[in-house]
Protein backbone atom coordinates (compact mmCIF):
# COMPACT_ATOMS: atom_id res chain seq x y z
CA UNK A 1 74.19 129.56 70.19
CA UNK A 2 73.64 127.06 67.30
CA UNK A 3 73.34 123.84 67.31
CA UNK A 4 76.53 123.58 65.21
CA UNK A 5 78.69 124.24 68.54
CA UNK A 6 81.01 121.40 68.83
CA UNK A 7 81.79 122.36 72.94
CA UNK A 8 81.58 119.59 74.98
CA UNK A 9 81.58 122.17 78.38
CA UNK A 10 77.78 122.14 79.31
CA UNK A 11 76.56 119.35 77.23
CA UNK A 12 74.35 117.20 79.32
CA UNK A 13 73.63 114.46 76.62
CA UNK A 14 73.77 110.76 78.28
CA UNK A 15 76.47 109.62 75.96
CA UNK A 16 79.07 112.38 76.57
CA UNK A 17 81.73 111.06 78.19
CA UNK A 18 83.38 112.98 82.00
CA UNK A 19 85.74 115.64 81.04
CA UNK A 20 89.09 113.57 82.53
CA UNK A 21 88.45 110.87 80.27
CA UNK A 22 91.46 110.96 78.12
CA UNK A 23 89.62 109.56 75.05
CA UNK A 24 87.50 113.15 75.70
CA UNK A 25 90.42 115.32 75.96
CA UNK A 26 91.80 113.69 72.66
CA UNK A 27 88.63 114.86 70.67
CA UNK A 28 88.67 118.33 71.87
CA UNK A 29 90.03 120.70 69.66
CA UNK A 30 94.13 121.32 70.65
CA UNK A 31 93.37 125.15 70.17
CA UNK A 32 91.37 125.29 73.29
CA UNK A 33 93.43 125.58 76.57
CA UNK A 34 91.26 125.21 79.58
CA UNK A 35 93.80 125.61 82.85
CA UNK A 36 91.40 124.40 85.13
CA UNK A 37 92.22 121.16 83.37
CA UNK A 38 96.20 119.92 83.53
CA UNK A 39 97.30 118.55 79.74
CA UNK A 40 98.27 115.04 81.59
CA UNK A 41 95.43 113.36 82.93
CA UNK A 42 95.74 111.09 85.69
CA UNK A 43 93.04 108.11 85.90
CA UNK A 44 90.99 110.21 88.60
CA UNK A 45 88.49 108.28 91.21
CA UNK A 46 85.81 108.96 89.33
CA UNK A 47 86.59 107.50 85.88
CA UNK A 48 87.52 104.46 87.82
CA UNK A 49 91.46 105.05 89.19
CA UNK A 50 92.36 103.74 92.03
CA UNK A 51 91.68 105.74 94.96
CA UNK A 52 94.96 107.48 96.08
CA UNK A 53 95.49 109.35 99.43
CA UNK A 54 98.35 111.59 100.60
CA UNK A 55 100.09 110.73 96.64
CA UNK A 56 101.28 112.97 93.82
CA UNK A 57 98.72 111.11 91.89
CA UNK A 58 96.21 112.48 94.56
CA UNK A 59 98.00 115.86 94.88
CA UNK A 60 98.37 115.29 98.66
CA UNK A 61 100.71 117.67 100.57
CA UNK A 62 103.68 117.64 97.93
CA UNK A 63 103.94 113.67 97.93
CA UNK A 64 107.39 113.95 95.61
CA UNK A 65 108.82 116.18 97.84
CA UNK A 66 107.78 113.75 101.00
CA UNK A 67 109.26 110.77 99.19
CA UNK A 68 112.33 112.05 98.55
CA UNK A 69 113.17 113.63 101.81
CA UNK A 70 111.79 110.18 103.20
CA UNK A 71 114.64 108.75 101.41
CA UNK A 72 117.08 111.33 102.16
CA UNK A 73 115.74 110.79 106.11
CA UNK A 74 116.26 107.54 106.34
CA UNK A 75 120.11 108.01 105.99
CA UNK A 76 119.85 109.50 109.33
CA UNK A 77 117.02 107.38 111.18
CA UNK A 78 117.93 105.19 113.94
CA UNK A 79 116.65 102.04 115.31
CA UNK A 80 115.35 104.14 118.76
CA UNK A 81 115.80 107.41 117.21
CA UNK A 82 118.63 108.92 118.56
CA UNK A 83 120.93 111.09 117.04
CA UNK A 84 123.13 109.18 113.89
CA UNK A 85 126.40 111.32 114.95
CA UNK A 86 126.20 110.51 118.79
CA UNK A 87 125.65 106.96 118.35
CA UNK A 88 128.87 106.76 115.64
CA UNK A 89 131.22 108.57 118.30
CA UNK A 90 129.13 105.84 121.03
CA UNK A 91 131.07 103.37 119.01
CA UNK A 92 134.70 104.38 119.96
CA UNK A 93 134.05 105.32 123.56
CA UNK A 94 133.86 102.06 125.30
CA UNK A 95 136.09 100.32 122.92
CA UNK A 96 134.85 97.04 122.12
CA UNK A 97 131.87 97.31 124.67
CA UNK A 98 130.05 99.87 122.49
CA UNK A 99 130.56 98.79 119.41
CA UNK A 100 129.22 95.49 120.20
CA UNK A 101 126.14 97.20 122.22
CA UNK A 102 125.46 99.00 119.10
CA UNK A 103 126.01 95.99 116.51
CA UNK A 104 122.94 94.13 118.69
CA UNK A 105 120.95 97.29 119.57
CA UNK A 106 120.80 99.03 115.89
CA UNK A 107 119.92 97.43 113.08
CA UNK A 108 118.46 99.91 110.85
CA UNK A 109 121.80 102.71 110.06
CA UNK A 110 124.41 101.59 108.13
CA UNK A 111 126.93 104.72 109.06
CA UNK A 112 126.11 103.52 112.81
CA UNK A 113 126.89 99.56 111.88
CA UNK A 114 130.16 100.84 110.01
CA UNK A 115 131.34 102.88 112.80
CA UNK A 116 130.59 99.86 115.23
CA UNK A 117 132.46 97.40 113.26
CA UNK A 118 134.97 99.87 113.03
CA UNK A 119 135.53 100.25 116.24
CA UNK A 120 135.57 96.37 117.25
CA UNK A 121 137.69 95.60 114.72
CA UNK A 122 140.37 99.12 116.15
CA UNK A 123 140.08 98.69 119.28
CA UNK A 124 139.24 95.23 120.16
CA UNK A 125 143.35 93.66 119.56
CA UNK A 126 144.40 97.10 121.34
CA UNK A 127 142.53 96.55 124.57
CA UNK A 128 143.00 92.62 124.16
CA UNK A 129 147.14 93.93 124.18
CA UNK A 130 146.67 96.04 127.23
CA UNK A 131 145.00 93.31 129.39
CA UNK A 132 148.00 91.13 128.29
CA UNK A 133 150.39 93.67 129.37
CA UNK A 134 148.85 93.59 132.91
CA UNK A 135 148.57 90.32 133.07
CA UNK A 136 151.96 89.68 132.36
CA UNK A 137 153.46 92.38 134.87
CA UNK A 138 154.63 94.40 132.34
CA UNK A 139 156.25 97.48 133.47
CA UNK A 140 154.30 100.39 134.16
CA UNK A 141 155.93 102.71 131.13
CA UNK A 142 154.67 100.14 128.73
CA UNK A 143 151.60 100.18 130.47
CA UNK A 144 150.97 103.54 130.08
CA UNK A 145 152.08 103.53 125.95
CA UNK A 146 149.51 100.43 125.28
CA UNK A 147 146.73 102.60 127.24
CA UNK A 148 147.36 105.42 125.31
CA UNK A 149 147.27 103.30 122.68
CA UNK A 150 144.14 102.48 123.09
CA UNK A 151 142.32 105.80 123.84
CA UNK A 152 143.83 108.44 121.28
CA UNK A 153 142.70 106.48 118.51
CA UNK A 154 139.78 105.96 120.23
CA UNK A 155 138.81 109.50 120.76
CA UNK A 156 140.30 110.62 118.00
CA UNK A 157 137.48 108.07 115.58
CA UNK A 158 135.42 109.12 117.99
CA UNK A 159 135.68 112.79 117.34
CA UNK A 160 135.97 111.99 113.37
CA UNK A 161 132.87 110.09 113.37
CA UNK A 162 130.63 112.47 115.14
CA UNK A 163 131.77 115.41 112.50
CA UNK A 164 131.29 112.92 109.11
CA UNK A 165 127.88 112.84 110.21
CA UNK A 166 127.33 116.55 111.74
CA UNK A 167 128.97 118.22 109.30
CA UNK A 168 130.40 116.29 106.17
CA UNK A 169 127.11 114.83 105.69
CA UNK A 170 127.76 110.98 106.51
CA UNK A 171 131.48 110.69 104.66
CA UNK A 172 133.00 107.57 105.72
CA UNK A 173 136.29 107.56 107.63
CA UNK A 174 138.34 104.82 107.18
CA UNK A 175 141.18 103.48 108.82
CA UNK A 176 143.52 101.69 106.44
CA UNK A 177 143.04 98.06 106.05
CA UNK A 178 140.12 97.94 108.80
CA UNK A 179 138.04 100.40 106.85
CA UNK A 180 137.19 98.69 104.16
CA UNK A 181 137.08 95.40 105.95
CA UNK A 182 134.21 97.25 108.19
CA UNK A 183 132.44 98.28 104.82
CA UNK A 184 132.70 95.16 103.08
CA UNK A 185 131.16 93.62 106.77
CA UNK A 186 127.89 96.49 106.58
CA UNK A 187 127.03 95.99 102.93
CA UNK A 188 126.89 91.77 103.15
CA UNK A 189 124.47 92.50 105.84
C-alpha cells in the first residue's frame, strides 16, 4: 500500500468527509461500484436529514407500497368501519329512512353518500305517492302497483349496489336523470 492510493474506504484523516455525503460520492472514481452503497443517496440522519420513521426515505416496511394501498383503502373505509357494499345496499332498504340515516351517519365514503342520495332522491316521491294513495282511499289494486313500485326498484338498487362494490370494484350505477343528479350532489360536498 502506497501512499499514492486515492481510496477514501479506511481513511481516518479529520477532513474526509462521511461516505453518504454526495459531494464524496461525486469525487470517487465512477469505475468503482460498491453495492453496499445505493447510486442515489438520500440525505441520511447522520449527514444532517431529517429523521424519517416508517418512510421510503427511511426504508421502513415498504413505505410506497403502504401509501399506495392506503390510498387504494381508503376507497373502501367507512366512517365506523363497516363493510362499503352493505352500507350501499343499507341505502335502498328503508327507502328514504336509510338513506337519510346514512347521509348524517357517514361522512367519509363517497360510493356510500352516492348510493344514499340515490336512494332519497328514488325512492323518496315513490313512497311520498304511496302514502297519498292511502290517504286518499285509493283502491286496493292501485295500492298494491304503487307498493310494488316502491320495493322492486328498491331491491333491485339494492342488489346492484352491493355487487358494484363486491365485485365490479366500486362502478357507479346510475339511474337516468337521478344518477347524475346524486353525483353532481357527492362531489360539491
Amino acid at each position: 500500500m502506497g501512499s499514492n492510493n486515492t481510496s477514501h474506504f479506511a481513511s481516518f484523516a479529520a477532513y474526509t468527509p462521511p461516505p453518504d455525503d454526495p459531494s464524496y460520492v461525486a469525487t470517487t472514481s465512477k469505475n468503482t461500484s460498491r453495492a453496499w452503497f445505493p447510486s442515489q443517496q438520500p440525505a441520511s440522519y447522520q449527514s444532517g436529514g431529517i429523521p424519517t420513521f416508517n418512510t421510503s426515505q427511511a426504508g421502513g416496511l415498504g413505505a410506497v407500497e403502504d401509501a399506495e394501498a392506503e390510498s387504494a383503502s381508503s376507497l373502501w373505509e367507512t366512517r365506523y368501519g363497516f363493510r362499503v357494499d352493505l352500507l350501499a345496499a343499507f341505502a335502498y332498504l328503508l327507502g328514504p329512512l336509510s338513506a337519510l340515516i346514512l347521509l348524517i351517519v357517514e361522512t367519509h365514503n363517497d360510493f356510500v353518500r352516492f348510493h344514499a342520495y340515490q336512494s332519497a332522491l328514488l325512492t323518496t316521491p315513490l313512497a311520498i305517492l304511496r302514502i297519498l294513495a292511502s290517504l286518499l282511499q285509493f283502491p286496493p289494486f292501485l295500492r298494491t302497483v304503487l307498493t310494488l313500485l316502491l320495493v322492486i326498484p328498491a331491491l333491485y338498487m339494492a342488489w346492484q349496489a352491493y355487487t358494484d362494490a363486491a365485485r365490479n370494484g366500486l362502478v357507479r350505477f346510475q339511474v337516468p336523470f337521478i344518477g347524475p343528479l346524486a353525483e353532481r350532489w357527492v362531489l360539491d360536498e
